[in-house]
PDB file of N, CA and C in Angstrom:
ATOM      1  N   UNK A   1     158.402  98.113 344.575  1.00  0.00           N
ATOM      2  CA  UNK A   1     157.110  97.724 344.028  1.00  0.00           C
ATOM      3  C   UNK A   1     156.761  98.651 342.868  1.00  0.00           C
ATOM      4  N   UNK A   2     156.869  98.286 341.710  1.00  0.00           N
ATOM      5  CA  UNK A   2     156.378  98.647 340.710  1.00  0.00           C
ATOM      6  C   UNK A   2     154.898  99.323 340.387  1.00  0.00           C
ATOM      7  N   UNK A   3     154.047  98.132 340.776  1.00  0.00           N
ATOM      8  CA  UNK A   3     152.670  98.512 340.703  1.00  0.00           C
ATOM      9  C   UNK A   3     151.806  98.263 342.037  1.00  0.00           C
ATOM     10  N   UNK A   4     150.800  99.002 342.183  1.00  0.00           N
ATOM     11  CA  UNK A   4     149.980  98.936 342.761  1.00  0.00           C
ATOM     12  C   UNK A   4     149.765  97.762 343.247  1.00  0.00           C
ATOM     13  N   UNK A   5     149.001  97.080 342.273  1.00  0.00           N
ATOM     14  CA  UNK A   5     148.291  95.381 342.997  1.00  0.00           C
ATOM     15  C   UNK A   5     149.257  95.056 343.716  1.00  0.00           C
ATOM     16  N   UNK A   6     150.774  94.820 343.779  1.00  0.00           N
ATOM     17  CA  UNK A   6     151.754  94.505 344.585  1.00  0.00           C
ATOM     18  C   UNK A   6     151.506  94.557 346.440  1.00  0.00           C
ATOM     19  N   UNK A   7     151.190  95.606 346.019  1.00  0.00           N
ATOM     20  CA  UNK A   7     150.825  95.762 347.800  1.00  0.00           C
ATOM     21  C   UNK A   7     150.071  94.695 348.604  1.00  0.00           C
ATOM     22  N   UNK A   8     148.901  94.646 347.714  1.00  0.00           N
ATOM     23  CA  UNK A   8     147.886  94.073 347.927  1.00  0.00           C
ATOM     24  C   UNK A   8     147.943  92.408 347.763  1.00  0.00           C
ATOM     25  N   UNK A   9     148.754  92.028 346.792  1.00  0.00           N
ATOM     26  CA  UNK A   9     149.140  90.759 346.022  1.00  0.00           C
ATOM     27  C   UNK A   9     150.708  90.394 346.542  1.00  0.00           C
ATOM     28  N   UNK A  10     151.029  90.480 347.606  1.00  0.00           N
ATOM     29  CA  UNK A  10     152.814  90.321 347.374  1.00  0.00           C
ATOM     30  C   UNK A  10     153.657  89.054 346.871  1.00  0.00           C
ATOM     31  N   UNK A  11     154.337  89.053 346.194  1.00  0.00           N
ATOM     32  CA  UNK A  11     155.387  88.341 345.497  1.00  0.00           C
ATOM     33  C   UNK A  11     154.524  87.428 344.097  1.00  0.00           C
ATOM     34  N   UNK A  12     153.064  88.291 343.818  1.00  0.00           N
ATOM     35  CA  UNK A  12     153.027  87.604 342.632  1.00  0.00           C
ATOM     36  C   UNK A  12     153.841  88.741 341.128  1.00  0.00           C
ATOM     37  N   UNK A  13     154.100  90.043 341.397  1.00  0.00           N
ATOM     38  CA  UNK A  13     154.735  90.950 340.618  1.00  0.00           C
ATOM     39  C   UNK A  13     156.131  90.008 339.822  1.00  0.00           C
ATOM     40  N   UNK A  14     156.727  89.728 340.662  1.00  0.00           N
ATOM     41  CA  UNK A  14     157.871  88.799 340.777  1.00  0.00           C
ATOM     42  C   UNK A  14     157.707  87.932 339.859  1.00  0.00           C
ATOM     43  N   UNK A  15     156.517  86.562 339.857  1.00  0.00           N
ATOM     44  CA  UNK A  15     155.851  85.706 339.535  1.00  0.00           C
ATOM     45  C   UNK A  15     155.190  85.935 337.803  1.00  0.00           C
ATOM     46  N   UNK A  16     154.494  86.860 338.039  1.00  0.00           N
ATOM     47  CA  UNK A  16     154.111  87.402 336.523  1.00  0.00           C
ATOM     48  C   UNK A  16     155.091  88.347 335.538  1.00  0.00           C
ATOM     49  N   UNK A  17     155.858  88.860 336.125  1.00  0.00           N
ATOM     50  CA  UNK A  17     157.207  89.450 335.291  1.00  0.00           C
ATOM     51  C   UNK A  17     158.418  87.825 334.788  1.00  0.00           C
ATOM     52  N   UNK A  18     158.564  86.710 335.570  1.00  0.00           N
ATOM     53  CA  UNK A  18     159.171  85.855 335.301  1.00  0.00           C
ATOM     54  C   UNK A  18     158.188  84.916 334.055  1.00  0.00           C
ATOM     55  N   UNK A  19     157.171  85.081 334.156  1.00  0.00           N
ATOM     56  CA  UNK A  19     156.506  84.490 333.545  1.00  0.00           C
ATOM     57  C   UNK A  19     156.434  85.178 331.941  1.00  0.00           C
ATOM     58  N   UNK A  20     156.382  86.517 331.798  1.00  0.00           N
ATOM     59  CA  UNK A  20     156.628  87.591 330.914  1.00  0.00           C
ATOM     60  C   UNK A  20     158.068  87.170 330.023  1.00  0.00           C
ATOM     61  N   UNK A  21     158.835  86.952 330.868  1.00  0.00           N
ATOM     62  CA  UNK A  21     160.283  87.173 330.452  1.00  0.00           C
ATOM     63  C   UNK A  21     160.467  85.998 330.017  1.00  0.00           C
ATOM     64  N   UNK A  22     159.771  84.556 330.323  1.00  0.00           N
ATOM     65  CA  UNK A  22     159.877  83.191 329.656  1.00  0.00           C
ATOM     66  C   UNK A  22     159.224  82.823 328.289  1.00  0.00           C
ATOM     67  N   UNK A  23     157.597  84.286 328.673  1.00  0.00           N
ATOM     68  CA  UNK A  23     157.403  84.076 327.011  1.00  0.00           C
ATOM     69  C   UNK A  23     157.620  85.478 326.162  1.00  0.00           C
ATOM     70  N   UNK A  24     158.406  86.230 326.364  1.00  0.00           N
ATOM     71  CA  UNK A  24     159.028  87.045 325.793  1.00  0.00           C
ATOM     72  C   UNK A  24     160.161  85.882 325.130  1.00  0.00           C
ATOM     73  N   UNK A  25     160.572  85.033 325.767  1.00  0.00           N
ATOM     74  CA  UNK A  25     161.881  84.276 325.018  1.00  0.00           C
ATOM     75  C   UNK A  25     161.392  83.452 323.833  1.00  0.00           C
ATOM     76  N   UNK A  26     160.125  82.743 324.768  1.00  0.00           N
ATOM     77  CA  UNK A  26     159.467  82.000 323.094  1.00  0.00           C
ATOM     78  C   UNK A  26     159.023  82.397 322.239  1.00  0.00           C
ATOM     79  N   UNK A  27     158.481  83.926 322.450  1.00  0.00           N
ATOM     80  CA  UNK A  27     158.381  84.820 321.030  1.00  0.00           C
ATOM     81  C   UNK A  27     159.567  84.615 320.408  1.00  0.00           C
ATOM     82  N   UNK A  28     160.262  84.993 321.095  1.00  0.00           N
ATOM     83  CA  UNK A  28     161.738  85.362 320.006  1.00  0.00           C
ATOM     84  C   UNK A  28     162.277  83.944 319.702  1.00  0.00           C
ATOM     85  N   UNK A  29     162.180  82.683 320.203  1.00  0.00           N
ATOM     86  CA  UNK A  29     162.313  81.767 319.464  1.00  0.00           C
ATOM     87  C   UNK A  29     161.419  81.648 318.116  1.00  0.00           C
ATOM     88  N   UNK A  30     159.999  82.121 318.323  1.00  0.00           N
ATOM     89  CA  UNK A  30     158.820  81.387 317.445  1.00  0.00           C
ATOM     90  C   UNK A  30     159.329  82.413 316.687  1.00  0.00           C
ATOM     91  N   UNK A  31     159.755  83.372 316.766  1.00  0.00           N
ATOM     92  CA  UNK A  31     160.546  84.612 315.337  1.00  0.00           C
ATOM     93  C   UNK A  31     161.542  84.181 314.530  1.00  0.00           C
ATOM     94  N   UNK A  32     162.697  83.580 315.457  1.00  0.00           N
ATOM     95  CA  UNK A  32     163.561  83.092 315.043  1.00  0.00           C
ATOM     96  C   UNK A  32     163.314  81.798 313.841  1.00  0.00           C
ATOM     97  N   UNK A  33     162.369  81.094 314.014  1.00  0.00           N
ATOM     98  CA  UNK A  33     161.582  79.533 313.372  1.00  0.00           C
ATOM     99  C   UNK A  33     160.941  80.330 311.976  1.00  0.00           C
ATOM    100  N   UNK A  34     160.004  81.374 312.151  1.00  0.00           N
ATOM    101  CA  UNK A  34     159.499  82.061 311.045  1.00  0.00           C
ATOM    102  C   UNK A  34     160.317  82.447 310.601  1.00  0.00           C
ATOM    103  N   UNK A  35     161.438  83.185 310.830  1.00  0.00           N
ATOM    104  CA  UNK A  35     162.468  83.853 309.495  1.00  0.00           C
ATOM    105  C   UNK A  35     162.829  83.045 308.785  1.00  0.00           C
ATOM    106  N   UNK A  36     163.445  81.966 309.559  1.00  0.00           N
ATOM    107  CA  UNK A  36     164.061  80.445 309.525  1.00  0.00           C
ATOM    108  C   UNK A  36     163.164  79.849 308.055  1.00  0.00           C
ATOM    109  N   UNK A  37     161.811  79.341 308.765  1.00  0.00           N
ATOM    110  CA  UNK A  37     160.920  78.852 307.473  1.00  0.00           C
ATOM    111  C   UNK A  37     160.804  79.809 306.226  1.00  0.00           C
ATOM    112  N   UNK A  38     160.928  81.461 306.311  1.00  0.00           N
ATOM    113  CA  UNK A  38     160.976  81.652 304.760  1.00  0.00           C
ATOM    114  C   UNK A  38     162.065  81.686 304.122  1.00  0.00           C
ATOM    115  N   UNK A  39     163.221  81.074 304.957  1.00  0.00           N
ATOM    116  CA  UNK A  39     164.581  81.017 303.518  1.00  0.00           C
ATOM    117  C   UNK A  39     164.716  79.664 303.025  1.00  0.00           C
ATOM    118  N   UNK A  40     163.895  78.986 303.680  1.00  0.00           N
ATOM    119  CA  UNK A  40     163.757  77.257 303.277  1.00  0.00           C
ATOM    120  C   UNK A  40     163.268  77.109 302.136  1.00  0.00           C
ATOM    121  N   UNK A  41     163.739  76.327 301.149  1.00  0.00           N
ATOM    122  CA  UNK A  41     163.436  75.686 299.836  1.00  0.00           C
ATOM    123  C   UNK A  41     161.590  75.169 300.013  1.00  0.00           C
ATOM    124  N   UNK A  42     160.868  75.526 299.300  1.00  0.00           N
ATOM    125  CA  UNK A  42     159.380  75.359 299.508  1.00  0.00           C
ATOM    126  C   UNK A  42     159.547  73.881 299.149  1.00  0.00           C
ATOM    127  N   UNK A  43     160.087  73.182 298.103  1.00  0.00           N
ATOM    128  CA  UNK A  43     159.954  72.046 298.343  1.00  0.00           C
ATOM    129  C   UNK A  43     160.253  70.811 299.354  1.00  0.00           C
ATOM    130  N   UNK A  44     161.289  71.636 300.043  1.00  0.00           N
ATOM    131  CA  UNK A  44     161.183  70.664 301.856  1.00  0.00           C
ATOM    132  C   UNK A  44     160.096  70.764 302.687  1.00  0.00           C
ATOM    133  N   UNK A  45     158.840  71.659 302.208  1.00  0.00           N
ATOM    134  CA  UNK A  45     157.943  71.899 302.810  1.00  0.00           C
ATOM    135  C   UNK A  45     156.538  70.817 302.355  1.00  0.00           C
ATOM    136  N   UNK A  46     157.039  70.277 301.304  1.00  0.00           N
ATOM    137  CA  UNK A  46     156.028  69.228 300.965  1.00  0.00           C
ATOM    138  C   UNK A  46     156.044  68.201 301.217  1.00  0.00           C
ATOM    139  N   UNK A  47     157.495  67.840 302.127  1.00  0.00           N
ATOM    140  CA  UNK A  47     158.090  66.211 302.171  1.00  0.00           C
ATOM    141  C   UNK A  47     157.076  66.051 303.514  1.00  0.00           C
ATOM    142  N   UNK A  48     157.318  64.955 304.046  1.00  0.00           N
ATOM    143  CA  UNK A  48     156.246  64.556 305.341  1.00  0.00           C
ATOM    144  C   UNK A  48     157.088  65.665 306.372  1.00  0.00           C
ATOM    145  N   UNK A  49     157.980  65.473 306.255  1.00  0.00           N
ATOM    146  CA  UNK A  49     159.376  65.897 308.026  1.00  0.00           C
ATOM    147  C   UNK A  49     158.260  67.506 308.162  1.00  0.00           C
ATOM    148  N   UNK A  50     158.384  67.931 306.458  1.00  0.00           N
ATOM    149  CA  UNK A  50     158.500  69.717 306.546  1.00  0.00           C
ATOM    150  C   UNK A  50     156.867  69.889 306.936  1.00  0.00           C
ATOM    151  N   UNK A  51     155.987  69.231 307.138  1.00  0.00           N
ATOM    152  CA  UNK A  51     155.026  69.231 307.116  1.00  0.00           C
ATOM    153  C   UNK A  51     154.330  68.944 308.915  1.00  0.00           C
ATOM    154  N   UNK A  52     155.284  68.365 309.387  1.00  0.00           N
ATOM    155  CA  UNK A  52     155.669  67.816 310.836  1.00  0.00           C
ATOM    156  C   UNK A  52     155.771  69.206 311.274  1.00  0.00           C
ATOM    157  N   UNK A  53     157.075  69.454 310.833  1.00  0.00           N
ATOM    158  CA  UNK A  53     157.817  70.457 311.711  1.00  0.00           C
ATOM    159  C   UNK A  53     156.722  72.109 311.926  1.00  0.00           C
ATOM    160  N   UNK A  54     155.885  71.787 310.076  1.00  0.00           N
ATOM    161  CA  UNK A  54     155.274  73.580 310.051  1.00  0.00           C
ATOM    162  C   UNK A  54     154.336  73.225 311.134  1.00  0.00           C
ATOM    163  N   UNK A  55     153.416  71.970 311.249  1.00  0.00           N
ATOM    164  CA  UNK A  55     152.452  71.680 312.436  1.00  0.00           C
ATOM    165  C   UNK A  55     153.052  71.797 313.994  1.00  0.00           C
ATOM    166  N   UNK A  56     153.918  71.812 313.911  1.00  0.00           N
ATOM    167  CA  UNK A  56     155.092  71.884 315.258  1.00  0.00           C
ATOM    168  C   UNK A  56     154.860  73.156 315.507  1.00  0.00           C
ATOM    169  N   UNK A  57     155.471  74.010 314.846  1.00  0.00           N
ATOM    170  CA  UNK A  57     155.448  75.562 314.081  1.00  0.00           C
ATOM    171  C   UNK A  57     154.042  76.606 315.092  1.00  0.00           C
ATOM    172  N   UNK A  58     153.231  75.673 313.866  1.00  0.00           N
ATOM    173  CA  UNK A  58     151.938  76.321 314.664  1.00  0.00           C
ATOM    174  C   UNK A  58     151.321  76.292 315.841  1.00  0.00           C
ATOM    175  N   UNK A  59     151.431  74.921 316.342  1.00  0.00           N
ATOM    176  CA  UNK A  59     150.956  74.802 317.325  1.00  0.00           C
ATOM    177  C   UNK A  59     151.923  75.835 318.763  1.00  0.00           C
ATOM    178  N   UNK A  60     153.237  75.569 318.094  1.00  0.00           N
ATOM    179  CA  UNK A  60     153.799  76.563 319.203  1.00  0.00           C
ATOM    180  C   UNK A  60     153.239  77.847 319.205  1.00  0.00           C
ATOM    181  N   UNK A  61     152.844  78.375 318.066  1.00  0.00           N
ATOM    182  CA  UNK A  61     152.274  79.844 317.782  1.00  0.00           C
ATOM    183  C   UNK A  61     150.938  79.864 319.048  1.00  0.00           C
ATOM    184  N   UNK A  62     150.058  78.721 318.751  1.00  0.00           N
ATOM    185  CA  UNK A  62     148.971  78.910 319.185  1.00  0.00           C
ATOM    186  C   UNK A  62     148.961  78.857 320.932  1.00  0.00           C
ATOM    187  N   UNK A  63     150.100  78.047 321.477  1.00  0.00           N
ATOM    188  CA  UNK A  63     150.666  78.120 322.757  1.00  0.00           C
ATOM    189  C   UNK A  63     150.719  79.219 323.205  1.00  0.00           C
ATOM    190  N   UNK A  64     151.640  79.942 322.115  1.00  0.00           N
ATOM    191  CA  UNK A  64     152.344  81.135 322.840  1.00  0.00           C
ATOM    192  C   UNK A  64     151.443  81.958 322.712  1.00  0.00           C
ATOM    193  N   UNK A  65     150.562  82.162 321.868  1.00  0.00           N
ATOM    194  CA  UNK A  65     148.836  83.519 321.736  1.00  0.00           C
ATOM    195  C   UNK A  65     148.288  82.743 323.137  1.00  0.00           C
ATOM    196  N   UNK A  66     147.943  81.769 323.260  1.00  0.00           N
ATOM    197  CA  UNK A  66     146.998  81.622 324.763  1.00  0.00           C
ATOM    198  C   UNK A  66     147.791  81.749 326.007  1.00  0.00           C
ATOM    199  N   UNK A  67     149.079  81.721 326.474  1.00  0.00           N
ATOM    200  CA  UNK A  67     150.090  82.052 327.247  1.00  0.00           C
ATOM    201  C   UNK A  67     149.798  83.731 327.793  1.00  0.00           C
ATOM    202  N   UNK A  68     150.223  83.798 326.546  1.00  0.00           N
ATOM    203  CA  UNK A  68     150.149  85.861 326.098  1.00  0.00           C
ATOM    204  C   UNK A  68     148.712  86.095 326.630  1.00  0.00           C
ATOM    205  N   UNK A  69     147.501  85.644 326.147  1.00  0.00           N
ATOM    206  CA  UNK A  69     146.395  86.208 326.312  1.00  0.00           C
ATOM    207  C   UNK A  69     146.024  85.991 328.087  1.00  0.00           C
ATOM    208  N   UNK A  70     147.068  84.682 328.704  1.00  0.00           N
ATOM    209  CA  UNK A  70     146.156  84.599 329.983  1.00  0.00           C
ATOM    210  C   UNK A  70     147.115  85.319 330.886  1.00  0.00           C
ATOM    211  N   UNK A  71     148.311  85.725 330.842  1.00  0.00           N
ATOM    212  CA  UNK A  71     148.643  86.451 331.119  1.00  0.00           C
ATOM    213  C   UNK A  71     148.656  87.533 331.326  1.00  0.00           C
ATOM    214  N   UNK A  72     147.924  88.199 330.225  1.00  0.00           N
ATOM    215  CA  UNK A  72     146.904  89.819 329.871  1.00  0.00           C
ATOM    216  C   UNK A  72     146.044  89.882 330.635  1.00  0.00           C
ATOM    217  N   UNK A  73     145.421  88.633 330.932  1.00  0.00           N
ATOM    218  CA  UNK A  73     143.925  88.645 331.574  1.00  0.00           C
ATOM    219  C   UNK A  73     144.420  88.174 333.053  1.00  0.00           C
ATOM    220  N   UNK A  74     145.359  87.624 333.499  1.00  0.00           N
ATOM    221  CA  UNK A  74     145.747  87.639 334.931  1.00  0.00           C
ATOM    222  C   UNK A  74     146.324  89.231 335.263  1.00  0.00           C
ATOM    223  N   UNK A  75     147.172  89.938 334.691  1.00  0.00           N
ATOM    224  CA  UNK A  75     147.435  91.312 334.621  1.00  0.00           C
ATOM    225  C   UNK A  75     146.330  92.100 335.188  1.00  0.00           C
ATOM    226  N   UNK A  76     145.442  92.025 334.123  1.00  0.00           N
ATOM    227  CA  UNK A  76     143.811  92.873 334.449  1.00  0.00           C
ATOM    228  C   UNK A  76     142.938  92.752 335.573  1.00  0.00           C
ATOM    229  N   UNK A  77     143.315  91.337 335.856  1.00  0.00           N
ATOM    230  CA  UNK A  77     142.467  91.174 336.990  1.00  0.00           C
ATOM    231  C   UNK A  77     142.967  91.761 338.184  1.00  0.00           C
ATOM    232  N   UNK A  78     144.324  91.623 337.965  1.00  0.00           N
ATOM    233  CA  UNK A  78     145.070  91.835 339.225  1.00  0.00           C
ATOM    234  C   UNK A  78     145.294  93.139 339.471  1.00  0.00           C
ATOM    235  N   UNK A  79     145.183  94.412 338.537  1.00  0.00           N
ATOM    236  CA  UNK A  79     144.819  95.532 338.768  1.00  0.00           C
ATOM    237  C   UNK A  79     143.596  95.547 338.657  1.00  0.00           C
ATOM    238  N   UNK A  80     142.543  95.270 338.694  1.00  0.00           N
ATOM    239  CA  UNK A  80     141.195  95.730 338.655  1.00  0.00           C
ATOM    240  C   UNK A  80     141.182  95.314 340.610  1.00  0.00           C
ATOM    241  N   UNK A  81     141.857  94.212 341.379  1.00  0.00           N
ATOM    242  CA  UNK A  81     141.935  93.877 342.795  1.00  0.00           C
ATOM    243  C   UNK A  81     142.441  95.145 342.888  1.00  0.00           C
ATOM    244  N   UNK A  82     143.539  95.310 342.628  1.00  0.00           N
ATOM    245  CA  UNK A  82     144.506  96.281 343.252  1.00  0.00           C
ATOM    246  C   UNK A  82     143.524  97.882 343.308  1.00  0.00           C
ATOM    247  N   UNK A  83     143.257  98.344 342.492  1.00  0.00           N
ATOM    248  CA  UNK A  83     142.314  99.567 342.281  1.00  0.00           C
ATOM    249  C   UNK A  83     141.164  99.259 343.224  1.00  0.00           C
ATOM    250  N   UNK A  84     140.144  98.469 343.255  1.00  0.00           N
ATOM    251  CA  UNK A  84     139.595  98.057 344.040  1.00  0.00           C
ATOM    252  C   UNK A  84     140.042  98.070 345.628  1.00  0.00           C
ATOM    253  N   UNK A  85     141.031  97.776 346.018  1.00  0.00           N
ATOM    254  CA  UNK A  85     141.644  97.907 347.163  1.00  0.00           C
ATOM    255  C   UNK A  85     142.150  99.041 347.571  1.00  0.00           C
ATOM    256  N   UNK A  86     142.318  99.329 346.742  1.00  0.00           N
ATOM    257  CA  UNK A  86     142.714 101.489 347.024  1.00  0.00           C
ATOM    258  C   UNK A  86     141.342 102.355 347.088  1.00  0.00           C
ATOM    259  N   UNK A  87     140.682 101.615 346.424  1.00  0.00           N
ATOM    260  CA  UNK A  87     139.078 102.681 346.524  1.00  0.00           C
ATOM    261  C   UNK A  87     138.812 102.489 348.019  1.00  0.00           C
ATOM    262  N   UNK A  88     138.864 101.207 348.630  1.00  0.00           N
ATOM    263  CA  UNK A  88     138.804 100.885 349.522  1.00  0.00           C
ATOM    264  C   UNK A  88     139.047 101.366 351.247  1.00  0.00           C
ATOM    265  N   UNK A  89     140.456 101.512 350.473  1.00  0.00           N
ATOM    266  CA  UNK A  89     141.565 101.877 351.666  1.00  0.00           C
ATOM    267  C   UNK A  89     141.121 103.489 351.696  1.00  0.00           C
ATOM    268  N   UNK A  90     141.091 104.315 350.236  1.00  0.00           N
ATOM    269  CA  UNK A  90     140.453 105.582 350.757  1.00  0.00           C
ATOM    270  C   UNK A  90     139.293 105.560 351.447  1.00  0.00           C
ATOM    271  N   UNK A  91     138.630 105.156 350.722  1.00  0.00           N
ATOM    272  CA  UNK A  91     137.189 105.144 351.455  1.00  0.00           C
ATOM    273  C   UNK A  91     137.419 104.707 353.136  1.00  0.00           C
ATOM    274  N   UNK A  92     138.009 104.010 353.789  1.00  0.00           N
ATOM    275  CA  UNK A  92     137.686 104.279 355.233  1.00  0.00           C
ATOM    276  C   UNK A  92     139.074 105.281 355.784  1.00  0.00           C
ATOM    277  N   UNK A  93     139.819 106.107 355.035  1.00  0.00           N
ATOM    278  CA  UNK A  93     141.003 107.111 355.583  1.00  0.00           C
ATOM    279  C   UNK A  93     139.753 108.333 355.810  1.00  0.00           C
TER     280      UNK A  93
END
C-alpha cells in the first residue's frame, strides 16, 4: 500500500493508478497529434478533412483536461477520507 487512503479505501489505489496510466497514454498520444500537426503543410489545414481532424484534435484535448482534472479531484478527496480516518483512529488509541 502506497498511500494512506488505501487502508481505508481498498482496491481503489489499484483502480486510480490504472486509470492514471490510461491517461498518461492519451497524453502522449494527444503529444504525439500536436508535433504531428506542426510539420503539416498549413494549407491541409484549410481543406474541410484538416479542419475535421484539428476539431477532433481539440476536443480530445478537452477530454483529456477534464479526465486529468477529475481524477485530481477524486485523488483529493480520497486523501482528505484517508487523513480524516487517521485523525480518527488516533483520536480513540
Amino acid at each position: 500500500m502506497d498511500e494512506p487512503w488505501e487502508r481505508c479505501l481498498p482496491g481503489q489505489g489499484e483502480e486510480i493508478r490504472r486509470g492514471a496510466l490510461k491517461l498518461d497514454g492519451l497524453a502522449e498520444e494527444l503529444r504525439d497529434i500536436q508535433r504531428s500537426l506542426v510539420s503539416v503543410d498549413e494549407n491541409a489545414w484549410r481543406s474541410p478533412a484538416g479542419r475535421q481532424f484539428e476539431q477532433c484534435v481539440q476536443q480530445g484535448a478537452r477530454t483529456l483536461a477534464s479526465c486529468l482534472e477529475s481524477l485530481a479531484l477524486s485523488v483529493q478527496a480520497r486523501r482528505e477520507v484517508a487523513a480524516a480516518a487517521e485523525e480518527e483512529a488516533w483520536a480513540w488509541n
